[in-house]
Each structure stands twice: as structure tokens, then as C-alpha cells.
C-alpha atoms as a PDB file:
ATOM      1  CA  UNK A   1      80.084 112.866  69.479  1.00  0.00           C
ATOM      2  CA  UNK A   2      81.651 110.454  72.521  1.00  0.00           C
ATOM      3  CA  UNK A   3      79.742 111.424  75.826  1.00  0.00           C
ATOM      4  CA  UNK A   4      82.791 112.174  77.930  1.00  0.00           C
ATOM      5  CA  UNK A   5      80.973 111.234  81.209  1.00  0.00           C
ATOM      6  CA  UNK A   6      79.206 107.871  79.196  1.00  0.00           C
ATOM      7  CA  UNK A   7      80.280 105.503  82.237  1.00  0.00           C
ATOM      8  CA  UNK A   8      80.027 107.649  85.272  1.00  0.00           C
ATOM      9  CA  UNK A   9      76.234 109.352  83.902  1.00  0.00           C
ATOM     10  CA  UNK A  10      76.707 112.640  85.956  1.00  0.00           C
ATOM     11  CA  UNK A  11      76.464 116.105  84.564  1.00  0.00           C
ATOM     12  CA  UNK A  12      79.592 118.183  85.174  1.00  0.00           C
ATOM     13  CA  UNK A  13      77.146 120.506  87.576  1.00  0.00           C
ATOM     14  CA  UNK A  14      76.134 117.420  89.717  1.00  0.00           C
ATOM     15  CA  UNK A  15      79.605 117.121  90.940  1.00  0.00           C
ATOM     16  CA  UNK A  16      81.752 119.088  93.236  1.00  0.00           C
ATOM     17  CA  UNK A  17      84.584 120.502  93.247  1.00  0.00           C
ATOM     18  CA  UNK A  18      85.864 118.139  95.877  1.00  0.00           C
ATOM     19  CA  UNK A  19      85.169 114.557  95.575  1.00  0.00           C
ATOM     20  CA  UNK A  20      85.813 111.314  97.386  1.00  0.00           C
ATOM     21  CA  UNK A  21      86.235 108.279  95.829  1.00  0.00           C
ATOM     22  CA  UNK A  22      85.956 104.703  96.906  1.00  0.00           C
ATOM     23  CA  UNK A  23      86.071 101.115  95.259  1.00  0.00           C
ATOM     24  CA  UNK A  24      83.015  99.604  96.786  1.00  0.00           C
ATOM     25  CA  UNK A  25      79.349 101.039  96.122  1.00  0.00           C
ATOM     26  CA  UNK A  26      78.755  99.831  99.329  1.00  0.00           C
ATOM     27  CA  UNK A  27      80.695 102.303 101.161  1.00  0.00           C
ATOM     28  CA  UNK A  28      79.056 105.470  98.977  1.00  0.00           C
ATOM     29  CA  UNK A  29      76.111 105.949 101.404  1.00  0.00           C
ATOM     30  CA  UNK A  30      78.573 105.307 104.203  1.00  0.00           C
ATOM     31  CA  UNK A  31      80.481 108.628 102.830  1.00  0.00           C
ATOM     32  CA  UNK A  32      77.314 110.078 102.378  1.00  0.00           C
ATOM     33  CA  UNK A  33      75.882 110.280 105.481  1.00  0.00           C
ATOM     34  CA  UNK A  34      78.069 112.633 106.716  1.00  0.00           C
ATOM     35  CA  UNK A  35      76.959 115.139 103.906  1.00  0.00           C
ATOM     36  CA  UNK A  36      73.820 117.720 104.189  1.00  0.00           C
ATOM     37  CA  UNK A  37      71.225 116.959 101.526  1.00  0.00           C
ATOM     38  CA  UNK A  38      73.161 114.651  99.819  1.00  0.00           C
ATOM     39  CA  UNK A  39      71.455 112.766  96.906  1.00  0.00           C
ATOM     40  CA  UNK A  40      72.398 110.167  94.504  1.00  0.00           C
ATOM     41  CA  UNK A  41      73.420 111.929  90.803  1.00  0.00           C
ATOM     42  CA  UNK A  42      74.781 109.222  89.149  1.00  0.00           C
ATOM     43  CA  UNK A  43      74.652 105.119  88.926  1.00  0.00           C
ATOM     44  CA  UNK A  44      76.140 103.182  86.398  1.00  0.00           C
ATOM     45  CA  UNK A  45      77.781 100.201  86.112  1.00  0.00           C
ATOM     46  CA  UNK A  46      80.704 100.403  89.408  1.00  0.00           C
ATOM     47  CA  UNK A  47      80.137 104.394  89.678  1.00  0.00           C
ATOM     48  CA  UNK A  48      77.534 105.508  91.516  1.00  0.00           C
ATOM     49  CA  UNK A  49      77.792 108.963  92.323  1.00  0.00           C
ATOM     50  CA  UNK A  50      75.941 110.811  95.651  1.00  0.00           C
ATOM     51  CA  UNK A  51      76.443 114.721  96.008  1.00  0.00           C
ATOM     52  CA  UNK A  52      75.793 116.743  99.250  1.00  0.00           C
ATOM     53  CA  UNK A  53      77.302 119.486 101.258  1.00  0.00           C
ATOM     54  CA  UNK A  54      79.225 120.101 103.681  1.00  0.00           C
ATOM     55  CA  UNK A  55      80.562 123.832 105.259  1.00  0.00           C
ATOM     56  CA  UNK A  56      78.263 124.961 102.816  1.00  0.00           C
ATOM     57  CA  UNK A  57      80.685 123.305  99.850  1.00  0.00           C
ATOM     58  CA  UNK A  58      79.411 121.240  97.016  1.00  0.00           C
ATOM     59  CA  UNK A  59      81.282 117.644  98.382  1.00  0.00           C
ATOM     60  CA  UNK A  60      80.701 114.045  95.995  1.00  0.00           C
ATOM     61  CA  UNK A  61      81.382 110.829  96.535  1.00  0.00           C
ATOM     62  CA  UNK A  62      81.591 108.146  94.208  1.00  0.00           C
ATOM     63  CA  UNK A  63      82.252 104.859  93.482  1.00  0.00           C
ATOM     64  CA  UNK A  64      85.548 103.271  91.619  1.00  0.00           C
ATOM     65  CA  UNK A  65      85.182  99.547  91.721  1.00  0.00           C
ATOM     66  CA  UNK A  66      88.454  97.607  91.634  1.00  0.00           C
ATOM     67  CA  UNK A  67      91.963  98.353  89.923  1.00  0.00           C
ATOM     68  CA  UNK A  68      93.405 100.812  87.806  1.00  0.00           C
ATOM     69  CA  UNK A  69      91.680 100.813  84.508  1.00  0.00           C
ATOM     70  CA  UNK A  70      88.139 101.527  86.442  1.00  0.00           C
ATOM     71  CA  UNK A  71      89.607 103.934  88.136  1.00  0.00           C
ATOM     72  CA  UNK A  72      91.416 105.418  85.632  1.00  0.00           C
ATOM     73  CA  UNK A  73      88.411 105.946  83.541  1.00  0.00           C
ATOM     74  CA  UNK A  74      86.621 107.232  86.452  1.00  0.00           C
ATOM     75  CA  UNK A  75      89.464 110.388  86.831  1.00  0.00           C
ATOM     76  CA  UNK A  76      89.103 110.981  82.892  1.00  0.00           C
ATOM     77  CA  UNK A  77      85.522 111.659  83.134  1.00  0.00           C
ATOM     78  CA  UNK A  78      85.622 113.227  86.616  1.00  0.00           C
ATOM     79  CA  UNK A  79      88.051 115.768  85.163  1.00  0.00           C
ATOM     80  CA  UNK A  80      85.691 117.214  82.665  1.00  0.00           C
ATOM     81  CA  UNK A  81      82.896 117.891  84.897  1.00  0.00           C
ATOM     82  CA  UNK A  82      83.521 120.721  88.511  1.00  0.00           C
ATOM     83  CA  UNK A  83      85.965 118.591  90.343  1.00  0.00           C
ATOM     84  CA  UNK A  84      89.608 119.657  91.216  1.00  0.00           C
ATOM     85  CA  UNK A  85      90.488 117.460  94.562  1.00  0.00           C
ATOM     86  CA  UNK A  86      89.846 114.098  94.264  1.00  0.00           C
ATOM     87  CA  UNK A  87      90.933 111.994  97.632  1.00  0.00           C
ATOM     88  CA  UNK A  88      90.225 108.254  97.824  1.00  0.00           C
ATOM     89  CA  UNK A  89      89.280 106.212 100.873  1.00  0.00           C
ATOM     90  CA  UNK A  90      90.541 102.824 100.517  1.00  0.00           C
ATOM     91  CA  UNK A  91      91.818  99.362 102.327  1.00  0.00           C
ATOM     92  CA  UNK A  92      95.482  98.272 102.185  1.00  0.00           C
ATOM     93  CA  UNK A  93      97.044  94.805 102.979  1.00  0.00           C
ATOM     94  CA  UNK A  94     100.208  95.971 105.078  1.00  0.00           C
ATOM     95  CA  UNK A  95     104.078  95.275 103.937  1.00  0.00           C
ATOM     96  CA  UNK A  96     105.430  96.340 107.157  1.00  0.00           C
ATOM     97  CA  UNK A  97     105.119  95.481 110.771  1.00  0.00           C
ATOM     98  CA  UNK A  98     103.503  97.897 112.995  1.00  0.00           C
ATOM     99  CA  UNK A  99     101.041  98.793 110.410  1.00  0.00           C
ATOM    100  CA  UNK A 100      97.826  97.766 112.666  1.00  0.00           C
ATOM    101  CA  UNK A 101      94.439  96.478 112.072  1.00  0.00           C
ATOM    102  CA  UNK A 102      91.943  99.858 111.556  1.00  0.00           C
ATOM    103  CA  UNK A 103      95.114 102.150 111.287  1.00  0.00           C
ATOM    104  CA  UNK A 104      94.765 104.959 108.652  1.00  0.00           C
ATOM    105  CA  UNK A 105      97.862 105.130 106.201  1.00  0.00           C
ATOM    106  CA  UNK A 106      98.123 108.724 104.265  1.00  0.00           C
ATOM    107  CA  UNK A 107     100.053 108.150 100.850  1.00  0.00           C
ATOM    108  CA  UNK A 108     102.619 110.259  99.659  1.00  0.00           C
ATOM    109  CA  UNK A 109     103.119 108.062  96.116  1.00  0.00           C
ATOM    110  CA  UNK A 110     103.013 105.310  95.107  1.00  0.00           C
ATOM    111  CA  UNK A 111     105.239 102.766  93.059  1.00  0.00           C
ATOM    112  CA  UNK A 112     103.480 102.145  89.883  1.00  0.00           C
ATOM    113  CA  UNK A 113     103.236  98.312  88.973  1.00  0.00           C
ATOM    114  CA  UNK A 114      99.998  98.663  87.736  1.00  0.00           C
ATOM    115  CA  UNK A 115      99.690  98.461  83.965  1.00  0.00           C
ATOM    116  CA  UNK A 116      97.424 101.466  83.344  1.00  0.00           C
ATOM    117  CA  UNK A 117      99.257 104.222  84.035  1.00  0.00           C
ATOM    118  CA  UNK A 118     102.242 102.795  81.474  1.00  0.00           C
ATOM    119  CA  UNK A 119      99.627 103.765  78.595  1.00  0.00           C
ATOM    120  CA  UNK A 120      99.453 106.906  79.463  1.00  0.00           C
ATOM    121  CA  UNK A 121     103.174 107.986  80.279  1.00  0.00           C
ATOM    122  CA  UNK A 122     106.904 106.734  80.758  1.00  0.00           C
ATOM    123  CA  UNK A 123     107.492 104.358  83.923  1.00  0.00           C
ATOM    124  CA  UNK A 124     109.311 107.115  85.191  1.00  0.00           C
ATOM    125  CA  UNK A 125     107.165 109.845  85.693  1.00  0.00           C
ATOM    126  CA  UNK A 126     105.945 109.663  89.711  1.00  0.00           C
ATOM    127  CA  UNK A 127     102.828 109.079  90.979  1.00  0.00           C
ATOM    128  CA  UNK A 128     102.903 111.820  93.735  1.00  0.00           C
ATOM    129  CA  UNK A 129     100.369 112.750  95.867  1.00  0.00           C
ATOM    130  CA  UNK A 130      99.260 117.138  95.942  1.00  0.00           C
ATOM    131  CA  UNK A 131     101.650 118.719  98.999  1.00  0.00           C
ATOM    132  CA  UNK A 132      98.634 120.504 100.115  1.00  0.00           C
ATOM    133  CA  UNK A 133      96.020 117.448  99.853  1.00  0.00           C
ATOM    134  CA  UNK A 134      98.347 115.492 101.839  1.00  0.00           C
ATOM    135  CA  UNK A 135      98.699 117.973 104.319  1.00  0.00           C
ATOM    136  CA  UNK A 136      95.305 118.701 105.063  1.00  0.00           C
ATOM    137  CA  UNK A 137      94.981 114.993 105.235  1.00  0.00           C
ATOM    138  CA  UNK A 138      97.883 114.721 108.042  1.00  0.00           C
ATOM    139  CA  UNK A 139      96.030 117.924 109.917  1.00  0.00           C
ATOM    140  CA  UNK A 140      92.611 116.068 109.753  1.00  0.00           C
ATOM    141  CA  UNK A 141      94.292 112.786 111.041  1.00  0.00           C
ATOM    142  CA  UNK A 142      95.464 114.526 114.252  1.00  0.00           C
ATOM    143  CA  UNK A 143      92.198 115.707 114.809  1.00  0.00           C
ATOM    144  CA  UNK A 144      90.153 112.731 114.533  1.00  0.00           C
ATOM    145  CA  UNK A 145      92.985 111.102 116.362  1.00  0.00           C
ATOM    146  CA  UNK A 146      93.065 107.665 114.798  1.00  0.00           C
ATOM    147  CA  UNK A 147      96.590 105.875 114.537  1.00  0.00           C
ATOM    148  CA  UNK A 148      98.058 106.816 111.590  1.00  0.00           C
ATOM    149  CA  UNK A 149     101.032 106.583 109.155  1.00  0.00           C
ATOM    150  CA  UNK A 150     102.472 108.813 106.072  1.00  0.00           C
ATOM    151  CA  UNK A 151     104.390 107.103 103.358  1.00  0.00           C
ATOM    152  CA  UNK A 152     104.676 105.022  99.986  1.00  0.00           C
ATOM    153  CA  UNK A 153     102.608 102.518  99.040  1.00  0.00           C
ATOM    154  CA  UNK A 154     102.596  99.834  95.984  1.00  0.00           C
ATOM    155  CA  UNK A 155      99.754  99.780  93.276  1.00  0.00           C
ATOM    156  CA  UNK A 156      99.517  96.358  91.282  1.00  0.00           C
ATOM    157  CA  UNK A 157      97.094  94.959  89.499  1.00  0.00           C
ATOM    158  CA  UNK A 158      97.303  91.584  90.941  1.00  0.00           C
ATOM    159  CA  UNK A 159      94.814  91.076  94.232  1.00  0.00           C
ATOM    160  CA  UNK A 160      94.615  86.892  94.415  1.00  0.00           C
ATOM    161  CA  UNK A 161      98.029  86.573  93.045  1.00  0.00           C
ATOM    162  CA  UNK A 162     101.115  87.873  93.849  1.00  0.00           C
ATOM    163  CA  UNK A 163     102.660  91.152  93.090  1.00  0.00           C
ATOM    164  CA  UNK A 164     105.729  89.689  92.161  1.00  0.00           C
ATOM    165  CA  UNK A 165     107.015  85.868  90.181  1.00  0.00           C
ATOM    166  CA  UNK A 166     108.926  84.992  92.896  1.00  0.00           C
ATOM    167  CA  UNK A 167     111.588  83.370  90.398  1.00  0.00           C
ATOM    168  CA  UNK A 168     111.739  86.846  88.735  1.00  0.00           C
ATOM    169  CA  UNK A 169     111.032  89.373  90.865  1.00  0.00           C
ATOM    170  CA  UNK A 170     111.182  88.427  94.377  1.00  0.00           C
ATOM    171  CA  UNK A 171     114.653  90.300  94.835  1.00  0.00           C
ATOM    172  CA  UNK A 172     112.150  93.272  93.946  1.00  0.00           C
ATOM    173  CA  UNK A 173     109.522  92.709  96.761  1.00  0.00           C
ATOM    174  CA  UNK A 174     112.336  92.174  99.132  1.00  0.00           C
ATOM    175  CA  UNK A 175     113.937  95.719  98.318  1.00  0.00           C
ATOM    176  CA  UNK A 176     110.593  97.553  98.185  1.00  0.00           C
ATOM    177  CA  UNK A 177     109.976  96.281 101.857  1.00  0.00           C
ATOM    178  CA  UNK A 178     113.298  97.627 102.798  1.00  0.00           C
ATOM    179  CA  UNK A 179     113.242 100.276 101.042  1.00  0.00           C
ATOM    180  CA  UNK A 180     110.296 101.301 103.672  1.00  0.00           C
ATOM    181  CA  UNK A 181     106.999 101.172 100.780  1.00  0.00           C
ATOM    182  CA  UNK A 182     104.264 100.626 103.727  1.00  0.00           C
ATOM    183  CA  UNK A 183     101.438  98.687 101.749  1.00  0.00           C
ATOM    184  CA  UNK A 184      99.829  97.720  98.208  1.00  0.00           C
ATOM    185  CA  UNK A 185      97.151  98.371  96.923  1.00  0.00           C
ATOM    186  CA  UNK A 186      95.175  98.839  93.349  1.00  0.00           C
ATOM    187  CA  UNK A 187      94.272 102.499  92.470  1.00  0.00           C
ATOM    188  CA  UNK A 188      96.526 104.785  93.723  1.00  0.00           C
ATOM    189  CA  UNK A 189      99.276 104.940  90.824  1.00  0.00           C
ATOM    190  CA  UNK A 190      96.602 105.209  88.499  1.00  0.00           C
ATOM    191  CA  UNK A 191      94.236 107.941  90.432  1.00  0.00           C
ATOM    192  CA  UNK A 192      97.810 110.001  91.307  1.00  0.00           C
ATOM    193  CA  UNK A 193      99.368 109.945  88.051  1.00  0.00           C
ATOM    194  CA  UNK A 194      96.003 110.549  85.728  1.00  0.00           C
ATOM    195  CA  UNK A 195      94.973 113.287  88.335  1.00  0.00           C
ATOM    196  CA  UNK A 196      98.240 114.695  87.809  1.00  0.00           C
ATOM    197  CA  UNK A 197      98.082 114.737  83.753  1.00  0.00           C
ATOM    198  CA  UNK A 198      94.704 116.448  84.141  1.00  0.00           C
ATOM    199  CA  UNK A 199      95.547 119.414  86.641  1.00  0.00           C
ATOM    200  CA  UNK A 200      93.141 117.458  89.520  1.00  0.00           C
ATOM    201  CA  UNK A 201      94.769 117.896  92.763  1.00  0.00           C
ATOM    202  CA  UNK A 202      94.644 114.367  94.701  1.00  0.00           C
ATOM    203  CA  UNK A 203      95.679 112.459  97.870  1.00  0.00           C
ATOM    204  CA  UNK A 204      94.610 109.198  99.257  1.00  0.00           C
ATOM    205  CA  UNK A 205      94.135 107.862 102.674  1.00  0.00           C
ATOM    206  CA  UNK A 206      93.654 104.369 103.283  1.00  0.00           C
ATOM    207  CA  UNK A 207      92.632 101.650 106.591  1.00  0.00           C
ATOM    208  CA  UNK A 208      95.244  98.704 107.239  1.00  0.00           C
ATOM    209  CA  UNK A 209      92.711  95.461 106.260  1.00  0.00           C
ATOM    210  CA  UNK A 210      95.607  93.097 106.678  1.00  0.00           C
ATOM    211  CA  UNK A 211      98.148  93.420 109.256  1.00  0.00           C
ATOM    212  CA  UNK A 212     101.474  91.776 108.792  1.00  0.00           C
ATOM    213  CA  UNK A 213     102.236  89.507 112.066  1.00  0.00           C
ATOM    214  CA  UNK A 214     105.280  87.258 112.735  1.00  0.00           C
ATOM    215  CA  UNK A 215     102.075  84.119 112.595  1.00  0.00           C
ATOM    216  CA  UNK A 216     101.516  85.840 108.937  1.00  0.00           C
ATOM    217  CA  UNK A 217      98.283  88.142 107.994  1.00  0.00           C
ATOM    218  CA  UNK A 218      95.261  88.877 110.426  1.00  0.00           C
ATOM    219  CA  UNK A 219      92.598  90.521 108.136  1.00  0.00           C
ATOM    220  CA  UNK A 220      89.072  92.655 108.612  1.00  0.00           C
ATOM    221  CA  UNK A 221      87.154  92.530 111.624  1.00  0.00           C
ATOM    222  CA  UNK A 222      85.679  95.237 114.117  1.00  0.00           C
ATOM    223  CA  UNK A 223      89.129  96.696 114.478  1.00  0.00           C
ATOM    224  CA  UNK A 224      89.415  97.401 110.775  1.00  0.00           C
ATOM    225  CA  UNK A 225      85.618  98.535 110.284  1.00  0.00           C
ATOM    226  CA  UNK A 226      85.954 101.183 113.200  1.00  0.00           C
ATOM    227  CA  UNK A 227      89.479 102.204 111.676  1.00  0.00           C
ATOM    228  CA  UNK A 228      87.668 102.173 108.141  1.00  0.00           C
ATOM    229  CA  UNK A 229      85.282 104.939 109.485  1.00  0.00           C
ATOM    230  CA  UNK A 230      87.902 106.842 111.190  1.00  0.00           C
ATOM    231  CA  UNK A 231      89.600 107.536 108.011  1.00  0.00           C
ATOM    232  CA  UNK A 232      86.339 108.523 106.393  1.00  0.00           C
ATOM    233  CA  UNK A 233      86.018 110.632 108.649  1.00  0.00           C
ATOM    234  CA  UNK A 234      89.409 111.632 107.852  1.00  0.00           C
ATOM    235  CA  UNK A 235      88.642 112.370 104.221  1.00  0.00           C
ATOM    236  CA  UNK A 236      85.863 114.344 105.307  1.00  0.00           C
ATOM    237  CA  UNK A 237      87.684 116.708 107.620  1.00  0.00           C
ATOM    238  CA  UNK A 238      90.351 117.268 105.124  1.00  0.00           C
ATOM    239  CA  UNK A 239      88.070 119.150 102.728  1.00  0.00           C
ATOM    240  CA  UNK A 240      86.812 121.020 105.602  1.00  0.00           C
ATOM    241  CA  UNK A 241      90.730 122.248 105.798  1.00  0.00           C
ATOM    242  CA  UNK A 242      90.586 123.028 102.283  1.00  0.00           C
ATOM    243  CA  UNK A 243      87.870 124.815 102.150  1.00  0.00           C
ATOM    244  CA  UNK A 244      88.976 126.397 105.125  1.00  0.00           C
ATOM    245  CA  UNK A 245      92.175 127.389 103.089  1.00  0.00           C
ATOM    246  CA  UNK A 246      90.604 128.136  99.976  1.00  0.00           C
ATOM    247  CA  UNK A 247      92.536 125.876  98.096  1.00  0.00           C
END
């Protein structure tokens, strides 16, 4: 018989029923500080997994490494053990201006032009955020008060090279920035849409690590870093809501 948690290594007890995700190990402990008794339940391969508590809630946080087939295998398995809200606390390279350094961006969907999600259902089917994920998200923003924006994003599997052939598809890029889609990413199409197939209610918020200028793109720095743990601390208060509202 196939271990259905073989690449994550939790048991479905050692997670909660709200977990945070994140791409880089690194940032795990960063989550996890902000937990009571939290201790590490899982580690393998790019997920390691750290469990604590918080208003008295079973909370987890774990690691997704990068793109859509990681993460995708990280929803399957997370969706047999005791989670049911899965939010993810990621970076973004901005596609519009006014999208600042350190600024938190709250996702509403995202337009799928990853490949991973294409195996799984028709290109047509949405990747939507959950209404009431998003929400809390929104009401935790304007209490940590740090800048923040609610919209689309764009999930590709490309980081180094570009989202789009120009010669092909540049018409493409041109009418998704008009069209208002704030920033791209790698996970979100694939953590919306496979959270969706398996009943797991999910939302994402993420910190601008590039910002668009008319010189071309600043990246990183103190501004993004302090922004970065702003919208952890987003996260975090956003399952406090939820909890709050039973939901």
C-alpha cells in the first residue's frame, strides 16, 4: 500500500486543521515562532513540517519548496491528514506600478499558466481563492496595518525565464497587465485549484519582492524583509479570525 503522506512524513494527527504554507524551509521557524509549543513533526526532502498553537487551536506550518508540482503534491498529502484551511505566505515580483517594496498582496485567483494544474482539470476551471479565507485575510491586514492590495495574480512555472515567448505570447503579457493581474508568482494556481478539488478551504497572501519602477525592478532588501513579516503576521491573525468565527 502507497503511504499517502510518503513525501511530507507527518501523521494526519500531527497536523492542524489550519496550516500555513511557505516555499522556503527557511522561513518555517520564522512562522513558528509565533506559535505556543510548537515543534517540528515532519522533515523531508522540501517539507518540513512544525506544529504549535495558537488561541488554543492546533496551527502548522510547513514547507513547499518551489513551483507547482511540489506544491501540488504537498496539498494531496496535506488533504488526507486534519487540515481544512491551507493559506500560503509567499514573495511576488510585481506587474503593476504602485505595488511597493514589503507591501502585502491578498489573492483572489490566479491565472493558471502553470502546467500542473492542466493534469488535473480543464484550463477553464478557476483557481479561486475561499470568500471567507480571503476575508479574514483582508480583516487581519487592517489590523496589522501593513500596505496592502486584493487582486489576481499569475502562476507560471518559469522563474529565470520569461512567462511569456515574446514572439508568441507577448500580446498575452501585455493584456494580462491591462487587464489589472497585480503579480506572478509559482504556487498559487496549483495550491487554489488542488485545494479546491479536495474540499480544503485556501487563500494566499503574499510580500511585493520586486517592485516595478519606470528605471525597471528594485528587488529584496529591509523594506521587503519587514513587509515579509508583516504579512506573516498577517497569516497568523487570519486564523485567529477563523477560529474566532468557527469556520
Amino acid at each position: 500500500m502507497v503511504d499517502p503522506r510518503y513525501h511530507i512524513r507527518v501523521k494526519p494527527d500531527d497536523v492542524g486543521k489550519y496550516v500555513i504554507v511557505v516555499g522556503d524551509r527557511g522561513r518555517v521557524e520564522r512562522v513558528a515562532k509565533y506559535l505556543q509549543e510548537a515543534t517540528k513533526v515532519g522533515d523531508n526532502r522540501e517539507y518540513l513540517t512544525y506544529t504549535g498553537y495558537l488561541k488554543g487551536e492546533k496551527v502548522s506550518v510547513m514547507s513547499t519548496g518551489m513551483g507547482s508540482p511540489a506544491m501540488a503534491i504537498g496539498i494531496e498529502e496535506l488533504a488526507t491528514t486534519n487540515a481544512r484551511v491551507v493559506i500560503r505566505v509567499g514573495t511576488t515580483g510585481a506587474l503593476q506600478k504602485g505595488l511597493n517594496l514589503g507591501d502585502s498582496l491578498i489573492v483572489t485567483a490566479s491565472v493558471r499558466m502553470d502546467g500542473t494544474t492542466n493534469q488535473y482539470i480543464i484550463p477553464e476551471y478557476p483557481a479561486v481563492a475561499d470568500f471567507s479565507v480571503v476575508n479574514a485575510l483582508i480583516g487581519a491586514a487592517k489590523r496589522v496595518e501593513n500596505p496592502y492590495h486584493v487582486g489576481i495574480v499569475l502562476s507560471t512555472d518559469s522563474y529565470y525565464g520569461k512567462a511569456f515567448d515574446e514572439e508568441k505570447h507577448g500580446h498575452l503579457e501585455k493584456q494580462l497587465i491591462k487587464a489589472g493581474v497585480l503579480g506572478v508568482e509559482m504556487e498559487i494556481g496549483a495550491l487554489y485549484v488542488i485545494g479546491s478539488l479536495k474540499k480544503l478551504k485556501t487563500g494566499a497572501i503574499l510580500t511585493v519582492r520586486e517592485e516595478l519602477t519606470d528605471e525597471g525592478y528594485i528587488q529584496a532588501g529591509e523594506k521587503f524583509e519587514q513587509g515579509l513579516e508583516k504579512s506573516i503576521m498577517i497569516a497568523l491573525k487570519a486564523i485567529e479570525i477563523l477560529i474566532e468565527r468557527g469556520a
